[in-house]
Protein backbone atom coordinates (compact mmCIF):
# COMPACT_ATOMS: atom_id res chain seq x y z
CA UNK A 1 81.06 -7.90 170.15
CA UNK A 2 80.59 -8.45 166.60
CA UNK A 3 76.77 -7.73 166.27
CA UNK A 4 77.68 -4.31 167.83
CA UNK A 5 80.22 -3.82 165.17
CA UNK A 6 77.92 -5.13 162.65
CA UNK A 7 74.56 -3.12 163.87
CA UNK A 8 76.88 0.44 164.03
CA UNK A 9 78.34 -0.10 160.30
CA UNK A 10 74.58 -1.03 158.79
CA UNK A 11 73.12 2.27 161.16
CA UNK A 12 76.35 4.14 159.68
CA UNK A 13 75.76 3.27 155.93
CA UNK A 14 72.17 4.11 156.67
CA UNK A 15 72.80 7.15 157.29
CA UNK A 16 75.00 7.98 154.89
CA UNK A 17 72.46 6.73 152.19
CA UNK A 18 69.47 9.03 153.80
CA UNK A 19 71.84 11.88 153.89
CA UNK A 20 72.54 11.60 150.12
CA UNK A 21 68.71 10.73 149.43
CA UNK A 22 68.11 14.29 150.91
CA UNK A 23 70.70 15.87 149.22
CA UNK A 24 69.60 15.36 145.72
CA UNK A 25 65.90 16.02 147.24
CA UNK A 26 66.96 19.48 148.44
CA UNK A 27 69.36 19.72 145.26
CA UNK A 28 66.38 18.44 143.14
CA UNK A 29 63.58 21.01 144.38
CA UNK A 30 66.31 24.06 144.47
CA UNK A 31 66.64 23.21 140.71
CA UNK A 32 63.02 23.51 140.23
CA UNK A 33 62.85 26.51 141.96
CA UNK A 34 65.40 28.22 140.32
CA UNK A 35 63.58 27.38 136.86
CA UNK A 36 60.53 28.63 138.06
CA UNK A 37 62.13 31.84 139.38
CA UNK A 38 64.16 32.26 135.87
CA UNK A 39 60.81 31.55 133.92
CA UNK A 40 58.88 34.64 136.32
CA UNK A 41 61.71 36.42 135.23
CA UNK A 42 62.10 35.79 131.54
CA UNK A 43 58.03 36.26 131.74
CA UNK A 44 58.06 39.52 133.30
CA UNK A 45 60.59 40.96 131.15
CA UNK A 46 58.64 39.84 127.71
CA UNK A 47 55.62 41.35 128.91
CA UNK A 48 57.28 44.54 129.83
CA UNK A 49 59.29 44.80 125.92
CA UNK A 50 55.39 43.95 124.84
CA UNK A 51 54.24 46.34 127.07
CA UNK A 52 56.64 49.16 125.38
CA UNK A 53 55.76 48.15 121.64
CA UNK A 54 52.61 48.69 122.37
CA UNK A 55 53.13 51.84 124.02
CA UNK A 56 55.19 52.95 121.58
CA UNK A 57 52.86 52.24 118.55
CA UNK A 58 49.81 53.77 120.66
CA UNK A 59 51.87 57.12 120.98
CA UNK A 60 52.49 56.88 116.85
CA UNK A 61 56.05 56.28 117.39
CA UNK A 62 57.52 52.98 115.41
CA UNK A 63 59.72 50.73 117.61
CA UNK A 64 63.69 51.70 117.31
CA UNK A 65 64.28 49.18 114.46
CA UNK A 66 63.56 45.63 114.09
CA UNK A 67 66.01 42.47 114.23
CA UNK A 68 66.23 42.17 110.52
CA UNK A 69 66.80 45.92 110.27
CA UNK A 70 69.39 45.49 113.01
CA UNK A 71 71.46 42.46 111.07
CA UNK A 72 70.77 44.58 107.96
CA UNK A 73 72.97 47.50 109.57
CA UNK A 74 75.44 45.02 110.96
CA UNK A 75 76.00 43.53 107.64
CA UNK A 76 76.37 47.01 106.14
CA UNK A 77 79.09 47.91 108.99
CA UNK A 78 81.23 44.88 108.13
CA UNK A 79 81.02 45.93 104.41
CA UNK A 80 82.46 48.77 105.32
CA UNK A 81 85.07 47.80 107.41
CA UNK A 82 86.38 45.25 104.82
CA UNK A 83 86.31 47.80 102.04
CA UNK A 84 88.13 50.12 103.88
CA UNK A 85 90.38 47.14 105.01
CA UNK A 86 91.20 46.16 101.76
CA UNK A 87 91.90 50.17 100.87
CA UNK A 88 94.55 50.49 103.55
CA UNK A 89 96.16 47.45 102.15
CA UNK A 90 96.36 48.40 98.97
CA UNK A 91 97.69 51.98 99.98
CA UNK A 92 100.55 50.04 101.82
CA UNK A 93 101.39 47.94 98.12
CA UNK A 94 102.01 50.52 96.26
């Protein structure tokens, strides 16, 4: 009686460990395919932009403004903001 008890717990933790070896298997390879799907993506969309650029300069228009033009105008727009800041609080002092 106590082989059979033995032989069903070794079958039962043998299972157990296959099932978990194919769970990271299948949780491995659905990683890997989710990279590969998000690189195609990122891919795509980079040669698209590239694509547009170089539309863009081919049609003698310049692309709508660069990154450092972009933090340029940021910058500017907090400036302002804090000047004006600082206006309304010194309205309110006085």
């Amino acid at each position: 009686m106590t082989e059979i008890i033995e032989y069903m717990k070794t079958w039962s933790v043998l299972k157990w460990v296959i099932l978990v070896l194919i769970a990271g298997f299948i949780g491995q390879f659905g990683r890997m395919t989710a990279e590969a799907i998000v690189k195609k993506i990122a891919a795509r969309r980079a040669e698209k932009e590239e694509r547009s650029v170089r539309d863009a300069s081919a049609a003698g228009k310049t692309p709508a403004r660069t990154e450092n033009e972009f933090r340029q105008d940021k910058l500017e727009k907090k400036r302002l903001k804090a000047a004006a800041k600082a206006a309304k609080k010194a309205g309110k002092k006085k």
